[in-house]
C-alpha atoms as a PDB file:
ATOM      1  CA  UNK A   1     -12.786  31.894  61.310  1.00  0.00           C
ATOM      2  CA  UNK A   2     -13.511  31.554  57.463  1.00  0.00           C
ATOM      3  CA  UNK A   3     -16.662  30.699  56.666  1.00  0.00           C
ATOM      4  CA  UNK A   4     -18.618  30.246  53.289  1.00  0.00           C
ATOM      5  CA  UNK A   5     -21.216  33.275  52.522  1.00  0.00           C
ATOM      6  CA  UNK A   6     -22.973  30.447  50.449  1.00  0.00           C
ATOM      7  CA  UNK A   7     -23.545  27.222  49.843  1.00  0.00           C
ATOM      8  CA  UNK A   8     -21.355  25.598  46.819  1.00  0.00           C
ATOM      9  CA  UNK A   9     -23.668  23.265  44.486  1.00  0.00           C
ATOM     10  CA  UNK A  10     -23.174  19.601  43.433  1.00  0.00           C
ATOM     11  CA  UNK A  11     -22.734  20.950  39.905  1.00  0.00           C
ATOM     12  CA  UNK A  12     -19.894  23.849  41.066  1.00  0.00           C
ATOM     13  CA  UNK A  13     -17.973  21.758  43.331  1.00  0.00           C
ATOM     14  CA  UNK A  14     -17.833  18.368  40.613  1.00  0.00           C
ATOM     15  CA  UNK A  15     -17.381  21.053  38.224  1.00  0.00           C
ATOM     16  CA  UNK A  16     -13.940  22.167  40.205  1.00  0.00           C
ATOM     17  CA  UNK A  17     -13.129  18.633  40.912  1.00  0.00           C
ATOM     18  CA  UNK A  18     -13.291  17.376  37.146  1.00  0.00           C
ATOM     19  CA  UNK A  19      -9.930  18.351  36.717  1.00  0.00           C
ATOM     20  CA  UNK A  20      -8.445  15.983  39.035  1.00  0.00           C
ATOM     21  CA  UNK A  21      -9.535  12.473  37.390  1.00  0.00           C
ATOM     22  CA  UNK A  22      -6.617  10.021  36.806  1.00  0.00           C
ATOM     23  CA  UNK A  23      -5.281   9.784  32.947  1.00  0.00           C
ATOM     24  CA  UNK A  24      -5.279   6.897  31.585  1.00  0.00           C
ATOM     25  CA  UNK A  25      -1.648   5.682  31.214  1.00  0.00           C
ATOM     26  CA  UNK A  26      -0.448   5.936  27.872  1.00  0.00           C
ATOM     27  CA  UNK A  27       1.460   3.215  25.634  1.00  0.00           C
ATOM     28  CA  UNK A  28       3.661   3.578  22.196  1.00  0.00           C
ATOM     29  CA  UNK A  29       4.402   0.420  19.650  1.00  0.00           C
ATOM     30  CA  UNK A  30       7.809  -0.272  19.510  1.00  0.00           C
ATOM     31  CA  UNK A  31       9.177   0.388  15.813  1.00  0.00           C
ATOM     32  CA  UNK A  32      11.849  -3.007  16.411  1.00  0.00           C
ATOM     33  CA  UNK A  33       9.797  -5.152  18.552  1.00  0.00           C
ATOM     34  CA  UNK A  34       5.796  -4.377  17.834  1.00  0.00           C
ATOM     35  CA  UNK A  35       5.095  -4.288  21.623  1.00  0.00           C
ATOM     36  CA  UNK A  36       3.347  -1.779  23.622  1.00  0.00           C
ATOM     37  CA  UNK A  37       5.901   0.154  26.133  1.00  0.00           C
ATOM     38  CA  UNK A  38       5.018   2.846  27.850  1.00  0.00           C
ATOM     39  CA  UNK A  39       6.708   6.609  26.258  1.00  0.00           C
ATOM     40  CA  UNK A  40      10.344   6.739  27.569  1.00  0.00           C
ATOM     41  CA  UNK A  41      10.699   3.801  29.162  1.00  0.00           C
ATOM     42  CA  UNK A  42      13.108   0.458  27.813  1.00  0.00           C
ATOM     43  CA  UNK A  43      11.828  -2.275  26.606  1.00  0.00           C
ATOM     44  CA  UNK A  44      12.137  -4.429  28.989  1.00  0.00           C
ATOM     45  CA  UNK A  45      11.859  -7.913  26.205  1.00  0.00           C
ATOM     46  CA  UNK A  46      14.879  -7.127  24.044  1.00  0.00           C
ATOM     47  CA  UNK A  47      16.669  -4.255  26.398  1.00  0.00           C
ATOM     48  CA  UNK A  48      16.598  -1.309  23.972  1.00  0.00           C
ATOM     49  CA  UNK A  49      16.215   2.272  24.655  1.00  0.00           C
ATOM     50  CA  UNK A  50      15.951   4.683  21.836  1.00  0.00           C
ATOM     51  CA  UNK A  51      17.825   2.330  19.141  1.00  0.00           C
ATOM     52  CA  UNK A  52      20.679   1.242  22.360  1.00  0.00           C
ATOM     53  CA  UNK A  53      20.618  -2.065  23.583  1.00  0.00           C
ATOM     54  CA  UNK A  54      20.777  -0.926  27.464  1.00  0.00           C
ATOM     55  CA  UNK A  55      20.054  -4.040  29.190  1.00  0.00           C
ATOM     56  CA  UNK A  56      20.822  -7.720  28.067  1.00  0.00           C
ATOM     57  CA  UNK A  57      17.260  -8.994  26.291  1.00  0.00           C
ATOM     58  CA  UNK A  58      15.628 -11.185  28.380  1.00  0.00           C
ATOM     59  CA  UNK A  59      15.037 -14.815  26.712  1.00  0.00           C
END
């Protein structure tokens, strides 16, 4: 059976762990609209993806 030759530290083990926070999620204003969308995504008020209206804007 593996077992540790050591104890691992508060400091090592937060220190491996700090990596594996959550982002915060990121947002873009829209160059028609103004509104924040997230990167890649349509905007869901007027239906436009990348300068195509995709969807029918929503009133």
């Amino acid at each position: 059976m593996a077992v540790p030759k050591s104890k691992i530290s508060n400091s090592r083990r937060g220190m491996r762990r700090s990596h594996d926070k959550l982002g915060k999620p990121s947002y873009v204003e829209d160059k028609d609209s103004g509104e924040l969308r997230r990167p890649h995504h349509i905007d869901l008020k007027s239906g436009m993806y990348r300068g195509r209206q995709v969807l029918a804007a929503k009133e």
